[in-house]
N, C-alpha and C. Protein backbone atom coordinates (compact mmCIF):
# COMPACT_ATOMS: atom_id res chain seq x y z
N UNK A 1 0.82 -1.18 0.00
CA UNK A 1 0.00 0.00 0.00
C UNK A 1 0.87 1.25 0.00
N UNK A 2 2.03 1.34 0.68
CA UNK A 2 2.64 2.59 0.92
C UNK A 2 3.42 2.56 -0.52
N UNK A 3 4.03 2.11 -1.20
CA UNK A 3 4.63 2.02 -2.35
C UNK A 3 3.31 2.89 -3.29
N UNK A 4 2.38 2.22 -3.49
CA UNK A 4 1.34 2.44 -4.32
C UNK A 4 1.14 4.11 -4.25
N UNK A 5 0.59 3.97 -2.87
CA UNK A 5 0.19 5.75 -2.45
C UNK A 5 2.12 6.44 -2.84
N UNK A 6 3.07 6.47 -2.71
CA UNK A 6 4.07 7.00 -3.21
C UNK A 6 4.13 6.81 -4.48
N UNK A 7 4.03 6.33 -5.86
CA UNK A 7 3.93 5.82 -7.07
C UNK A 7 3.08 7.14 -7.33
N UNK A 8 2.11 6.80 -6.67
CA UNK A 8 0.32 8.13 -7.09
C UNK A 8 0.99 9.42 -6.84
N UNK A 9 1.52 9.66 -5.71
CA UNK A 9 1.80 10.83 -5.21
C UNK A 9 2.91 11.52 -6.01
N UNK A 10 4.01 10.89 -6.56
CA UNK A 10 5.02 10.74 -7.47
C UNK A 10 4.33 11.59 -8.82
N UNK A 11 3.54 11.21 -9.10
CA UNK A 11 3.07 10.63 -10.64
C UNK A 11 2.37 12.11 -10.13
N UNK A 12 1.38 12.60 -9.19
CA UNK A 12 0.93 14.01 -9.23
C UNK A 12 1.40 15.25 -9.12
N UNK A 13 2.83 14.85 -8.42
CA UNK A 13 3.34 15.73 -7.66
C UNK A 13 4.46 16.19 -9.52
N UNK A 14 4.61 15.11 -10.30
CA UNK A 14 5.55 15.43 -11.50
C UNK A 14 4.60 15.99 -12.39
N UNK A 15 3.18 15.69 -12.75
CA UNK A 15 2.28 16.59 -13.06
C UNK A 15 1.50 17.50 -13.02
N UNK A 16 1.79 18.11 -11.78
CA UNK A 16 1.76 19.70 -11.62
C UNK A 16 2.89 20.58 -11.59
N UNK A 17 4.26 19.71 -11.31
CA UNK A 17 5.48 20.51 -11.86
C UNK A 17 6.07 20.67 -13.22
N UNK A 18 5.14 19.82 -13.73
CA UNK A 18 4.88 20.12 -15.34
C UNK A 18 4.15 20.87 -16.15
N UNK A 19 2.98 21.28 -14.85
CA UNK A 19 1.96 22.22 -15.40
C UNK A 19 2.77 23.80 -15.26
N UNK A 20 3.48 23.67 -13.92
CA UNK A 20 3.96 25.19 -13.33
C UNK A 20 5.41 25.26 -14.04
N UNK A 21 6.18 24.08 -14.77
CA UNK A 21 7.14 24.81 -15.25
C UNK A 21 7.66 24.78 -16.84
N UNK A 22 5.85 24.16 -17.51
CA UNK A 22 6.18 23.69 -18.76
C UNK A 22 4.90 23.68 -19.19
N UNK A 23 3.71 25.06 -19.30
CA UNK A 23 2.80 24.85 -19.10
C UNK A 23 1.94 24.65 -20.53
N UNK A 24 2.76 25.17 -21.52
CA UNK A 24 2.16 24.84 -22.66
C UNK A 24 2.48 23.54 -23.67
N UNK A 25 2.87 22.37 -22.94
CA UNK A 25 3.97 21.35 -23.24
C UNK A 25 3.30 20.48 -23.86
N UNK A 26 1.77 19.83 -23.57
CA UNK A 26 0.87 19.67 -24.50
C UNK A 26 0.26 19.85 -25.56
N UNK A 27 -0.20 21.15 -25.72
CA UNK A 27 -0.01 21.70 -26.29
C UNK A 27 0.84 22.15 -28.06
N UNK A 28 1.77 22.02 -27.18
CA UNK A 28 2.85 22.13 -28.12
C UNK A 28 3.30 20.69 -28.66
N UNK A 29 3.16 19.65 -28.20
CA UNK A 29 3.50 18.43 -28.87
C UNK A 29 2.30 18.40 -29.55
N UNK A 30 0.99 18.40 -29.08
CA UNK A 30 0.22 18.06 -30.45
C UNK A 30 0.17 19.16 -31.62
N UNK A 31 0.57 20.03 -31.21
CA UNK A 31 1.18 20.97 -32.49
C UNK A 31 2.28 20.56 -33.66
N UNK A 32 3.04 20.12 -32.64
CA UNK A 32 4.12 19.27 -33.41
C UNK A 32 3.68 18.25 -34.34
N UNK A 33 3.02 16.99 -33.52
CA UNK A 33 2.74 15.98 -33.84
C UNK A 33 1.67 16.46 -35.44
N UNK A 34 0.87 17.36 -35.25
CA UNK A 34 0.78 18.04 -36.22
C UNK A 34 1.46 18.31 -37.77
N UNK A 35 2.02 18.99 -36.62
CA UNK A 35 3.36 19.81 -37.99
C UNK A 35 3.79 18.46 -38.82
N UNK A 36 4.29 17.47 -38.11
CA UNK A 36 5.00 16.14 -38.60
C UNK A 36 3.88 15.23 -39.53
N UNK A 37 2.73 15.50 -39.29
CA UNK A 37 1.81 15.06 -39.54
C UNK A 37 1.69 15.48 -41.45
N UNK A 38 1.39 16.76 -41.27
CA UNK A 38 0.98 17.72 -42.47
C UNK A 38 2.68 17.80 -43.38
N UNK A 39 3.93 17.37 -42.33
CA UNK A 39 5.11 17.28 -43.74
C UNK A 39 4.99 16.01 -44.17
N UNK A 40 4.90 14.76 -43.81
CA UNK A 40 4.98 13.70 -44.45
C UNK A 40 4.15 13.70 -45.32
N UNK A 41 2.45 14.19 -45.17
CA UNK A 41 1.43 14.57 -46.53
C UNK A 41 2.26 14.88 -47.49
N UNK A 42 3.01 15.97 -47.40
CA UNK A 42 3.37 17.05 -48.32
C UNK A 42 4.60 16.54 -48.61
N UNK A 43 5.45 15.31 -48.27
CA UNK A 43 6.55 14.98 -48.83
C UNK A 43 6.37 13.96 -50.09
N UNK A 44 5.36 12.99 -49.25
CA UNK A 44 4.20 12.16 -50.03
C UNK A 44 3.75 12.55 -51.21
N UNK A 45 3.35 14.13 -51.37
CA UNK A 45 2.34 14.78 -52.35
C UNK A 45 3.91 14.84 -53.50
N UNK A 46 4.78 15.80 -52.85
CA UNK A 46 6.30 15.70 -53.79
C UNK A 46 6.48 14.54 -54.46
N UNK A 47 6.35 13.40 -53.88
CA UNK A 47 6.61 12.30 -54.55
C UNK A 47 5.98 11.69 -55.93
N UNK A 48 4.96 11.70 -55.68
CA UNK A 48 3.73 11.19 -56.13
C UNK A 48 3.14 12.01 -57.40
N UNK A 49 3.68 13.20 -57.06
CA UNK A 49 2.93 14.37 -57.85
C UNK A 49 4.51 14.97 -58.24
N UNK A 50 3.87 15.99 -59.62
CA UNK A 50 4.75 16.94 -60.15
C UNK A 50 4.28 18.10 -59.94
N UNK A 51 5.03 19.43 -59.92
CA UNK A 51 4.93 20.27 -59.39
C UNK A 51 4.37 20.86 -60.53
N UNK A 52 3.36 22.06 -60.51
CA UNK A 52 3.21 22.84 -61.57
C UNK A 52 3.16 24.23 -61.49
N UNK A 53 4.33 24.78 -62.83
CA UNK A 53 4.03 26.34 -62.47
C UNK A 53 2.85 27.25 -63.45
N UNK A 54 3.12 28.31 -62.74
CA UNK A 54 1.84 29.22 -63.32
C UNK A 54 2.02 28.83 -65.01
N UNK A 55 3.14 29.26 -65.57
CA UNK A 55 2.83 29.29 -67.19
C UNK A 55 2.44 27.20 -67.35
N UNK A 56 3.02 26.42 -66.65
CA UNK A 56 2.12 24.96 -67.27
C UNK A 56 0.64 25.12 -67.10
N UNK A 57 0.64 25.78 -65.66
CA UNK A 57 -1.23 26.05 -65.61
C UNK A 57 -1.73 26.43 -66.50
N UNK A 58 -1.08 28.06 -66.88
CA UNK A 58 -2.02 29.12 -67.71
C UNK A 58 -2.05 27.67 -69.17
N UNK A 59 -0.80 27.70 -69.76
CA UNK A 59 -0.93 26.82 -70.74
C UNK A 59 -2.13 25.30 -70.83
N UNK A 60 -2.64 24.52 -69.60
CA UNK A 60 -3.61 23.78 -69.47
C UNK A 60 -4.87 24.31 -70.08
N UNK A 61 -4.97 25.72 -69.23
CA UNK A 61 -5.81 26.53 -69.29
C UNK A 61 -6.49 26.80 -70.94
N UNK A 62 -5.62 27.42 -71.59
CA UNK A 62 -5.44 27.86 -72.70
C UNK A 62 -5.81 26.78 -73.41
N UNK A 63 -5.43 25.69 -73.28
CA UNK A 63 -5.82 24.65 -74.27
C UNK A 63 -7.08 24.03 -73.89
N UNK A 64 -7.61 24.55 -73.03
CA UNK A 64 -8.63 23.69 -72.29
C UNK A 64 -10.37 24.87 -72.42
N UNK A 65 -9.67 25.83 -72.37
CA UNK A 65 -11.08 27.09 -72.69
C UNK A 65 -10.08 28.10 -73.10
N UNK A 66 -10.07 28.33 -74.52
CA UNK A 66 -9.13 29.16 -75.00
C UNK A 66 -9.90 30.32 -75.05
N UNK A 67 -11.47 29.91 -75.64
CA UNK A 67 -12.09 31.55 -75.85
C UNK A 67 -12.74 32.44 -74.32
N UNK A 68 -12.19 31.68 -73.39
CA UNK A 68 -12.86 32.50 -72.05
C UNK A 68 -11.76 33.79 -71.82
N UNK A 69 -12.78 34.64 -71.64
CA UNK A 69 -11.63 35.61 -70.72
C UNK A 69 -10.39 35.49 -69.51
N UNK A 70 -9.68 35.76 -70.05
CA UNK A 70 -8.34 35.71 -68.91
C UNK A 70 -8.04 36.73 -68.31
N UNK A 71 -8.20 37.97 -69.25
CA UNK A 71 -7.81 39.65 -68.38
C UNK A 71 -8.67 40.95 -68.71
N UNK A 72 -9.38 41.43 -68.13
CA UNK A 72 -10.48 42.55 -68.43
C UNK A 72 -9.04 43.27 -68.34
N UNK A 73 -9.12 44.18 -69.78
CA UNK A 73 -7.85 45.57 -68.86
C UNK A 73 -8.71 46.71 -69.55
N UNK A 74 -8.87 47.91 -69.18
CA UNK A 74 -9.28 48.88 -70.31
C UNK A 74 -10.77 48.72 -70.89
N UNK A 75 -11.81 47.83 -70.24
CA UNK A 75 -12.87 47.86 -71.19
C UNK A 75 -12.33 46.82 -72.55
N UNK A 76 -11.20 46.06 -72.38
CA UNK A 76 -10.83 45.09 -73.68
C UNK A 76 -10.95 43.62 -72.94
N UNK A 77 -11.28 42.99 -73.31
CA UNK A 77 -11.37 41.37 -72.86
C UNK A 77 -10.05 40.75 -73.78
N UNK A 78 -9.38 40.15 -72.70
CA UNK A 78 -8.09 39.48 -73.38
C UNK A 78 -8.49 37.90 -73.05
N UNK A 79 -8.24 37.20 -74.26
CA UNK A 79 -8.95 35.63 -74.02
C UNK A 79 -7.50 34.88 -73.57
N UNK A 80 -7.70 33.86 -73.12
CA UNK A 80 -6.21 32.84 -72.76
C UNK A 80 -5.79 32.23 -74.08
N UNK A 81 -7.01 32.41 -75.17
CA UNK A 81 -6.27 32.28 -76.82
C UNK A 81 -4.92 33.52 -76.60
N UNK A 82 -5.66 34.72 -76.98
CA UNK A 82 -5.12 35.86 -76.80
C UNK A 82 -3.93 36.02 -76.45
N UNK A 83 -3.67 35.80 -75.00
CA UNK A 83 -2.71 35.82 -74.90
C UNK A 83 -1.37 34.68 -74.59
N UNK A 84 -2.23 33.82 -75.35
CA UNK A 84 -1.25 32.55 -75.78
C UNK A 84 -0.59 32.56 -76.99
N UNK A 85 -1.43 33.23 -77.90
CA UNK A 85 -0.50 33.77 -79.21
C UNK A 85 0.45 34.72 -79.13
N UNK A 86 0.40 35.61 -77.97
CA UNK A 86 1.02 37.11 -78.04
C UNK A 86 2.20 36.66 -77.23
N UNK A 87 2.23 35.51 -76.43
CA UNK A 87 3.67 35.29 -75.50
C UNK A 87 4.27 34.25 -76.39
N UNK A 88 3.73 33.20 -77.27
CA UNK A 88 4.33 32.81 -78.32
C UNK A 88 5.02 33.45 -79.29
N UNK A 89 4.63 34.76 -79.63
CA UNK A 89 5.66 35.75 -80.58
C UNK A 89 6.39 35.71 -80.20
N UNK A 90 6.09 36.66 -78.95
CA UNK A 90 7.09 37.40 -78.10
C UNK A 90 8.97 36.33 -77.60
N UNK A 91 8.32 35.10 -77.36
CA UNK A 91 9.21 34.42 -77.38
C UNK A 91 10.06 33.96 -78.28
N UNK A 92 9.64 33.76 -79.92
CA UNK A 92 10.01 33.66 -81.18
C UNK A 92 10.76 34.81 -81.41
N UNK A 93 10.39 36.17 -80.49
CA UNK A 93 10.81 37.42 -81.16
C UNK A 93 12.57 37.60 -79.46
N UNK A 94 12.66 36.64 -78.86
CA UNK A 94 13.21 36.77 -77.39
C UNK A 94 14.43 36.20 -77.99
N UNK A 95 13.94 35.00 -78.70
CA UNK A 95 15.01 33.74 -79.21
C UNK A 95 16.01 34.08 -80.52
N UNK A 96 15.00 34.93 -81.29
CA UNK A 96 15.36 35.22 -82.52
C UNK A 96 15.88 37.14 -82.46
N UNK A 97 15.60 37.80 -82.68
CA UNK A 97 15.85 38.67 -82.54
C UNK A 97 17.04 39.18 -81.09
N UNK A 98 16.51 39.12 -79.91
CA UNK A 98 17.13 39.95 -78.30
C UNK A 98 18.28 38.17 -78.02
N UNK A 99 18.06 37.19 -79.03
CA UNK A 99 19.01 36.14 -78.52
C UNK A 99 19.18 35.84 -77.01
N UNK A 100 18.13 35.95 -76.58
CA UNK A 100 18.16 35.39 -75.20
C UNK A 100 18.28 33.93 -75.26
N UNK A 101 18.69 33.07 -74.14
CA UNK A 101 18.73 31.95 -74.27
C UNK A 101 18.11 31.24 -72.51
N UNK A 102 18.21 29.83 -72.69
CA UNK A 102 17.62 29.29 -71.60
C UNK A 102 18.55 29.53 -70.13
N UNK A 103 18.48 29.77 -69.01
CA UNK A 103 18.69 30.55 -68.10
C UNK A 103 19.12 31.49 -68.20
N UNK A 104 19.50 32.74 -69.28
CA UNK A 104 19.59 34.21 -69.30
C UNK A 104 18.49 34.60 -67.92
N UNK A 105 18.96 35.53 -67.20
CA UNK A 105 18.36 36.75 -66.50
C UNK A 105 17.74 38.07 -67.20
N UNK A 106 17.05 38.10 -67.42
CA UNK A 106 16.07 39.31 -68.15
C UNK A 106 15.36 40.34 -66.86
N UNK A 107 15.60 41.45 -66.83
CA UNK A 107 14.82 42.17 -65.96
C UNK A 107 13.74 43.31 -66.49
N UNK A 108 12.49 42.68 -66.25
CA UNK A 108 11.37 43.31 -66.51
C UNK A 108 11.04 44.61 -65.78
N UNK A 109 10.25 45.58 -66.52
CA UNK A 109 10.05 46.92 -65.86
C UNK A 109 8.90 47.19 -66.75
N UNK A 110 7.72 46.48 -66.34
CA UNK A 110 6.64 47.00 -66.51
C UNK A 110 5.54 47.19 -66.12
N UNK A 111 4.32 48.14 -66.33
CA UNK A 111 3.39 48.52 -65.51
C UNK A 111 2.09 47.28 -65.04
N UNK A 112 1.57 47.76 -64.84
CA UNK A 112 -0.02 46.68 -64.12
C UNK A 112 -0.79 46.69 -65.85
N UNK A 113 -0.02 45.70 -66.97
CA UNK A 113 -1.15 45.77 -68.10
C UNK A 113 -0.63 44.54 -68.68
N UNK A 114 -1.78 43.73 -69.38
CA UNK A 114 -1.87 42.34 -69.90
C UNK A 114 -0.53 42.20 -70.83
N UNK A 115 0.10 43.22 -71.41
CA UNK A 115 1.23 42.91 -72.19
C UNK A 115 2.52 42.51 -71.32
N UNK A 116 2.29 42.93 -70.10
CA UNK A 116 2.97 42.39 -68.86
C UNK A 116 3.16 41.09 -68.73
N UNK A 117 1.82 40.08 -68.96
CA UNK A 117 1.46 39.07 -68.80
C UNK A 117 2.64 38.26 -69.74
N UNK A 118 2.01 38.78 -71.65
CA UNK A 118 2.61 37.91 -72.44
C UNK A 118 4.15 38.02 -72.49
N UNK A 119 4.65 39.53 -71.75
CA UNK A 119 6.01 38.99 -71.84
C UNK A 119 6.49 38.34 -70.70
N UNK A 120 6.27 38.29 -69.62
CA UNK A 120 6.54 37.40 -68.73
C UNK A 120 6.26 35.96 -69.23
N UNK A 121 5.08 35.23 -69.68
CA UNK A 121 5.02 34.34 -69.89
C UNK A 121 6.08 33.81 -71.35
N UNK A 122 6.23 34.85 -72.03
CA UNK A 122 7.00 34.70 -73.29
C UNK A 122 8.70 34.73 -73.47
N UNK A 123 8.97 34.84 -72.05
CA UNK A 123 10.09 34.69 -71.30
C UNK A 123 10.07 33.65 -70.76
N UNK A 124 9.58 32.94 -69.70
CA UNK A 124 9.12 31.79 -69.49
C UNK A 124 9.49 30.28 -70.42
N UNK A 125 8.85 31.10 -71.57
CA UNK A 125 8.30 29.78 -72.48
C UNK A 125 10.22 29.77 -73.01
N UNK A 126 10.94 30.29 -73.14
CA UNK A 126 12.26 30.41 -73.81
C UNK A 126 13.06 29.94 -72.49
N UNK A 127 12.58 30.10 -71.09
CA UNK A 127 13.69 29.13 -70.19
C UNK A 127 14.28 30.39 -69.18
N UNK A 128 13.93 31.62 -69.19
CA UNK A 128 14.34 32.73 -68.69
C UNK A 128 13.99 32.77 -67.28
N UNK A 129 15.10 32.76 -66.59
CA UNK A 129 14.66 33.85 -65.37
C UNK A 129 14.08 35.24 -65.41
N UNK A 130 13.10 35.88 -64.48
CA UNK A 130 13.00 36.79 -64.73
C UNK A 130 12.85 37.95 -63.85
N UNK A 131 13.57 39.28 -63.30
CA UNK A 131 14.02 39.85 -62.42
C UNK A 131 12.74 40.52 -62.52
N UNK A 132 11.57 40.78 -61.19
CA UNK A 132 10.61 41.88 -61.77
C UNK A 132 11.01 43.28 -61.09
N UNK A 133 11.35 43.99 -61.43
CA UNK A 133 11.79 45.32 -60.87
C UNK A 133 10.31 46.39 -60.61
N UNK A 134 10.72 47.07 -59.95
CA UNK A 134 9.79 47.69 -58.94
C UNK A 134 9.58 48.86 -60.02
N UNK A 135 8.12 49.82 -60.40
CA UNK A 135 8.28 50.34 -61.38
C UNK A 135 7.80 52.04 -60.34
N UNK A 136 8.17 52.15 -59.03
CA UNK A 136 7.84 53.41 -58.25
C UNK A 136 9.26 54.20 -57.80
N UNK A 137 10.46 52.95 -58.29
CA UNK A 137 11.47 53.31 -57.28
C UNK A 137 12.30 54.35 -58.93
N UNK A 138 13.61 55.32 -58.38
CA UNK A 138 13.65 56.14 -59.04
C UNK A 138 14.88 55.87 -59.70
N UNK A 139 15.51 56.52 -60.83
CA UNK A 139 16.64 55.74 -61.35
C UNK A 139 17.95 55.48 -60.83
N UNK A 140 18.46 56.00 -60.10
CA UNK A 140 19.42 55.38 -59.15
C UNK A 140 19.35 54.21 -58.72
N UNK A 141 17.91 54.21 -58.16
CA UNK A 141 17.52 52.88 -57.28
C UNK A 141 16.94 51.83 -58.31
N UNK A 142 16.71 52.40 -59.82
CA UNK A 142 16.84 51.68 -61.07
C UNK A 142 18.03 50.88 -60.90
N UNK A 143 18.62 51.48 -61.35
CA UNK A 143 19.77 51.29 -61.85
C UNK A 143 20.53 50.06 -60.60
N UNK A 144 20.81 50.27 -59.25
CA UNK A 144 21.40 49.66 -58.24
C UNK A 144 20.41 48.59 -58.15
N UNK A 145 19.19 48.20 -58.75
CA UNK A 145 18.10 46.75 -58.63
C UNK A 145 18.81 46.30 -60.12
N UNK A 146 18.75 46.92 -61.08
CA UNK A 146 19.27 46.12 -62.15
C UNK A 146 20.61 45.67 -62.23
N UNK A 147 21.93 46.11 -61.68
CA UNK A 147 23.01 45.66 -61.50
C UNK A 147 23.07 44.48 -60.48
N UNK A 148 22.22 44.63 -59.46
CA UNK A 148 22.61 43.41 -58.65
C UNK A 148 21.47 42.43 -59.13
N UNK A 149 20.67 42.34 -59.56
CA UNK A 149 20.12 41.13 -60.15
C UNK A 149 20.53 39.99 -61.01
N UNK A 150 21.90 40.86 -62.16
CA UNK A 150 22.53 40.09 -62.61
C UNK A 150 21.59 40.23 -64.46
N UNK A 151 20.98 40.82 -64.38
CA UNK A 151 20.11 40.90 -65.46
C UNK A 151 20.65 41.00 -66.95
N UNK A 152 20.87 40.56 -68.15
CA UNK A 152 21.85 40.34 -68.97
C UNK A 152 20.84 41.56 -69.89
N UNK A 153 19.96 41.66 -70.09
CA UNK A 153 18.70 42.68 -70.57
C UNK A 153 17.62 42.78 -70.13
N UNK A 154 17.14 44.24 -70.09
CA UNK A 154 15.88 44.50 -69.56
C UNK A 154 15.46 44.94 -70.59
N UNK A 155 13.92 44.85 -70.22
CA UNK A 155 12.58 44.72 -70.90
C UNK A 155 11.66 45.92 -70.57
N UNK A 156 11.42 47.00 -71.10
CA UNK A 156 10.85 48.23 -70.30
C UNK A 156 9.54 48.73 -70.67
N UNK A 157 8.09 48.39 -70.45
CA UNK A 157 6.93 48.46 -70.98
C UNK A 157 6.99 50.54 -71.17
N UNK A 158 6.34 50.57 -72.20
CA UNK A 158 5.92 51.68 -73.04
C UNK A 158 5.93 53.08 -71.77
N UNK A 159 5.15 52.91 -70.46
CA UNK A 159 5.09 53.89 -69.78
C UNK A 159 6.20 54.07 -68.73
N UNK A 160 7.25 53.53 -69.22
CA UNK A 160 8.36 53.22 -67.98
C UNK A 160 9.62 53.89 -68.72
N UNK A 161 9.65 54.10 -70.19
CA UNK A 161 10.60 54.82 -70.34
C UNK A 161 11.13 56.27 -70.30
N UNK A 162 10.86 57.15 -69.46
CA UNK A 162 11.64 58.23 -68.57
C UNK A 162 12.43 57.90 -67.42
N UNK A 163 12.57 56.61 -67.66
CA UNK A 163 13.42 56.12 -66.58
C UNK A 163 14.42 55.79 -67.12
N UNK A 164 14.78 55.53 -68.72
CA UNK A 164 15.86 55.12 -69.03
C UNK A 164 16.88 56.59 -69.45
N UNK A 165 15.70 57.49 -69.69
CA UNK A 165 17.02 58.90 -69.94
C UNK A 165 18.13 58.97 -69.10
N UNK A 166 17.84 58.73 -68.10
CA UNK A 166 18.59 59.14 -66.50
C UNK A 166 19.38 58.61 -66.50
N UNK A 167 19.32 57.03 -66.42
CA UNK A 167 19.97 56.41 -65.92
C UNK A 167 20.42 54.86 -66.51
N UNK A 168 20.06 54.05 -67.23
CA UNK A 168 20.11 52.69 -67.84
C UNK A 168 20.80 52.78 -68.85
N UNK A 169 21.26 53.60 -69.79
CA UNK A 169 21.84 53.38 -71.35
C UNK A 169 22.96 54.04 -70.83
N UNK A 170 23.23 54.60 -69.47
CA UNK A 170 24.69 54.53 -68.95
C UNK A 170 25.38 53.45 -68.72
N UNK A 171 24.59 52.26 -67.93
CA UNK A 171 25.18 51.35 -67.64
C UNK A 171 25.34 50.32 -68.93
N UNK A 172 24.93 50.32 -70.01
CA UNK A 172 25.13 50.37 -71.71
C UNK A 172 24.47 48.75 -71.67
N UNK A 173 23.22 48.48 -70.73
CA UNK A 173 23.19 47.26 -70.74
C UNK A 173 21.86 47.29 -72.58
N UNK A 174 21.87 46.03 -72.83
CA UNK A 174 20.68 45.53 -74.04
C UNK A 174 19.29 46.03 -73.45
N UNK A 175 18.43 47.29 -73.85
CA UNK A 175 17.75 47.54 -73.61
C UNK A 175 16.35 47.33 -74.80
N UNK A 176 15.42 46.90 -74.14
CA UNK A 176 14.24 47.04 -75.59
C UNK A 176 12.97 47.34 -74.65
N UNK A 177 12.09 47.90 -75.68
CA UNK A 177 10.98 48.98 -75.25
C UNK A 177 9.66 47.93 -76.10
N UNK A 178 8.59 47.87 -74.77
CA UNK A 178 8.03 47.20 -75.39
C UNK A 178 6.82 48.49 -75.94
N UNK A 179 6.58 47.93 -77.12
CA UNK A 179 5.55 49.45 -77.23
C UNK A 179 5.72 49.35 -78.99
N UNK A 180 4.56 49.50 -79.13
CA UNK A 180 4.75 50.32 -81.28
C UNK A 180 5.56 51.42 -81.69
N UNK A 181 5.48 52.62 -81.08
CA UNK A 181 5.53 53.86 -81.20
C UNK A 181 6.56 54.58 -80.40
N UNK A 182 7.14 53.43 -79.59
CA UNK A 182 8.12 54.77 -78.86
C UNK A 182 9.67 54.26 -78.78
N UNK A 183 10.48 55.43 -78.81
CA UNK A 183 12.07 54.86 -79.23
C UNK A 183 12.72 55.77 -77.87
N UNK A 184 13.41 55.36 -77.80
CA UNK A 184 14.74 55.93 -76.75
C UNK A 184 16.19 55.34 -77.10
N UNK A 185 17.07 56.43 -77.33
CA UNK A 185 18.16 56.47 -77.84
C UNK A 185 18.75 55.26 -77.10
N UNK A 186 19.63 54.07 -77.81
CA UNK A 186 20.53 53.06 -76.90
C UNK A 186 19.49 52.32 -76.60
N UNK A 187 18.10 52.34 -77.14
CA UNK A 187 17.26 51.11 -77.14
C UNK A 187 16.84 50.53 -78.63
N UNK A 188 16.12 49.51 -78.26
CA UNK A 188 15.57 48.89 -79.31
C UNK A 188 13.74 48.40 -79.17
N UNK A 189 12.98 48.71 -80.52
CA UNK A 189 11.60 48.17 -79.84
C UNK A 189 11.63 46.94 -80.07
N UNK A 190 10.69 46.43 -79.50
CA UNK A 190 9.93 45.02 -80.01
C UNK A 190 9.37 44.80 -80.45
């Protein structure tokens, strides 16, 4: 009997000094047990599964409901046809023309508009990394994001070039302007 009542007393006396000096300890293991829980899913899922990025999606997409809308911009409806043809140029025009090649660094500088889309994706489709540069910051701070990125050419949508007077055709990197109509000295359009 006295063993027993010491065993009990033992056993209460270590579980309230567990409460007062380790109080969230429960807690926290089934958190864990958790956590361990939800990586083996997800190592499982790695295995089992291939990973997919946005342009394999958009591309599913595209082949799968080409005539649905993909981007309201402007009162214009851009279909995932649309702009599956326009990042297909663009890439024909990346490979062939600007000779980019598969892991080149390209640094983009363009605004919030669907032509955004096809050249990102039209970069993509050719194997490119692609640097997205911030289009608020000013040309100094141009210029010091495009040098350390490593960027072999940038890509500068139509409303972004007053940024290259300043500062970019100093650093004499391959510059092209995406746009019909507009030129800047030490660039090239697309």
């Amino acid at each position: 009997y006295y063993l027993e009542h010491v065993a009990v007393c033992g056993v209460k006396h270590r579980a309230r000094l567990q409460v007062l000096c380790f109080p969230y300890f429960w807690r926290d293991l089934l958190f864990l047990l958790r956590v361990i829980r939800y990586g083996v899913k997800l190592e499982l899922f790695k295995i089992t599964s291939s990973v997919c990025t946005v342009l394999e999606r958009f591309i599913q997409q595209a082949q799968r409901i080409p005539d649905k809308p993909f981007v309201l911009y402007d009162g214009r409806v851009h279909t995932y046809r649309d702009i599956e043809q326009r990042s297909n140029r663009l890439a024909n025009v990346f490979l062939q023309k600007v000779n980019l090649r598969k892991g080149d660094c390209v640094a983009l500088l363009m605004g919030n508009e669907p032509d955004f889309l096809c050249v990102w994706f039209g970069l993509a489709k050719v194997g490119c990394s692609v640097a997205f540069l911030n289009t608020n910051i000013k040309a100094k701070s141009l210029l010091h994001c495009f040098n350390c990125c490593g960027a072999k050419t940038l890509i500068v949508g139509s409303g972004k070039t007053h940024l290259l007077l300043s500062s970019l055709w100093v650093s004499r990197c391959p510059t092209y302007i995406y746009a019909a109509s507009l030129w800047c000295p030490g660039s090239d359009l697309l």
